[in-house]
N, C-alpha and C. Protein backbone atom coordinates (compact mmCIF):
# COMPACT_ATOMS: atom_id res chain seq x y z
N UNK A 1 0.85 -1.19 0.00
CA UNK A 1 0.00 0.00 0.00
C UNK A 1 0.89 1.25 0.00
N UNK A 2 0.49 1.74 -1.15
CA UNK A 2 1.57 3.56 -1.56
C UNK A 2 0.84 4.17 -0.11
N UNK A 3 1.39 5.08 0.32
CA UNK A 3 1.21 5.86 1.51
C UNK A 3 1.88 7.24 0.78
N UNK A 4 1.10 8.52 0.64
CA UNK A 4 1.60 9.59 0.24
C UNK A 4 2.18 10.48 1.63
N UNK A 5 2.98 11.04 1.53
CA UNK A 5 3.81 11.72 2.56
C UNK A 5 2.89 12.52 3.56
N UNK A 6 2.45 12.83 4.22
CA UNK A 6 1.92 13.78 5.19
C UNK A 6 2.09 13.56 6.75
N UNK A 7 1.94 14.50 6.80
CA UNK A 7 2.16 14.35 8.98
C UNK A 7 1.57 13.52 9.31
N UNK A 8 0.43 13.25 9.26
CA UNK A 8 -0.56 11.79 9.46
C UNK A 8 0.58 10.66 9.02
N UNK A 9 1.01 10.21 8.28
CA UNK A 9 1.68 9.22 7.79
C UNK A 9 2.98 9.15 8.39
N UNK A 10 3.55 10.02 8.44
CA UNK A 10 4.90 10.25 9.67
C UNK A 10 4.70 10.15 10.90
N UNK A 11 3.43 10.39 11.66
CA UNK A 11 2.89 10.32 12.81
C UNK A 11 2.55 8.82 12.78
N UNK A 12 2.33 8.09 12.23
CA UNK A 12 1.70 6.44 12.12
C UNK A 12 2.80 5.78 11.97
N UNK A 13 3.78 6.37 11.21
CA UNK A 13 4.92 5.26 11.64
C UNK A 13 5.78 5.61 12.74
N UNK A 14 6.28 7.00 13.37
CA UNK A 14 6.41 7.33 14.48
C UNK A 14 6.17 5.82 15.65
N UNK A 15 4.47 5.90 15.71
CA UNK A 15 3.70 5.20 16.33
C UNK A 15 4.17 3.48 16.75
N UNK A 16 3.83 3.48 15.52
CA UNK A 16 4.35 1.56 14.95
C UNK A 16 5.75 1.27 15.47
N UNK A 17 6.69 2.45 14.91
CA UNK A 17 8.53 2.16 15.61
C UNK A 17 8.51 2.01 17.13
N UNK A 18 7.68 2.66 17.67
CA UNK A 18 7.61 3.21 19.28
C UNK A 18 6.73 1.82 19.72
N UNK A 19 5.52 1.22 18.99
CA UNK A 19 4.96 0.46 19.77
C UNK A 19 4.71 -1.27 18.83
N UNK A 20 5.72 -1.36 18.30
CA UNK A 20 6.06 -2.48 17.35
C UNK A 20 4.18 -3.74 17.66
N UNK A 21 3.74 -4.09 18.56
CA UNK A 21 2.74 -4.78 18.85
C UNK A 21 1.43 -4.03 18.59
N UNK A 22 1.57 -2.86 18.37
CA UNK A 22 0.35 -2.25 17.61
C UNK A 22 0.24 -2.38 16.05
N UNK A 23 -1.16 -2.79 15.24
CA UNK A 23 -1.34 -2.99 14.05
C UNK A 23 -0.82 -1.76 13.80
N UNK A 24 -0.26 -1.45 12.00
CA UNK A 24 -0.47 -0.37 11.62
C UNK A 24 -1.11 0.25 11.56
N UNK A 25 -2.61 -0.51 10.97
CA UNK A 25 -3.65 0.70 11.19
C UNK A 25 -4.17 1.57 12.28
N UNK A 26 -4.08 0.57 13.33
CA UNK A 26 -4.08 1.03 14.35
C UNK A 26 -3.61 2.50 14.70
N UNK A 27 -2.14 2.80 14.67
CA UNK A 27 -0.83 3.95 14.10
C UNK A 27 -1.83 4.95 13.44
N UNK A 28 -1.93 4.22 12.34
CA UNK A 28 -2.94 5.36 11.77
C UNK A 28 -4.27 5.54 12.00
N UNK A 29 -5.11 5.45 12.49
CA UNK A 29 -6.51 5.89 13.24
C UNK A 29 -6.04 6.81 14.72
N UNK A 30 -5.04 6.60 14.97
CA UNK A 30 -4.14 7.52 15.82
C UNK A 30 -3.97 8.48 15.53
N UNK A 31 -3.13 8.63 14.64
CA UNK A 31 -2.36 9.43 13.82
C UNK A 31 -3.71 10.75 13.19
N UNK A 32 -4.44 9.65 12.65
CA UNK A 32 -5.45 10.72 11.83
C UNK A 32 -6.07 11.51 13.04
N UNK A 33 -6.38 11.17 14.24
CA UNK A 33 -7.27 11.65 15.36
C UNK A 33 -6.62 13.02 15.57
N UNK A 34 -5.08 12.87 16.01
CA UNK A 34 -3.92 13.67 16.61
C UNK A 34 -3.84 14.87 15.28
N UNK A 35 -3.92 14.67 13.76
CA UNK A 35 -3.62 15.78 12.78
C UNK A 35 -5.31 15.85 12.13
N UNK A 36 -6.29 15.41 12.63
CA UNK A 36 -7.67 15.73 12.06
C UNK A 36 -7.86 15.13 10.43
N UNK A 37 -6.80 13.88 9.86
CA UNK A 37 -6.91 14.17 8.33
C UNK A 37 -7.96 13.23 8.65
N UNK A 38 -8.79 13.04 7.52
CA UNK A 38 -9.68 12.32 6.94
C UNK A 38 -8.31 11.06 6.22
């Protein structure tokens, strides 16, 4: 899955490095909450 660059997407893998036992998506439903993206 292409992932286009944005703070949301830097913030989700942030996430994932820091908490390796969290899904990715997970990271990102995070991520989106913390920068508001859709």
């Amino acid at each position: 899955m292409a992932k286009r660059y944005s703070p949301t997407a830097e913030e989700a893998d942030r996430l994932a490095i820091q908490n390796p036992d969290w899904p990715w998506d997970e990271c990102w439903e995070i991520a989106k909450e913390i920068y508001g993206e859709e």
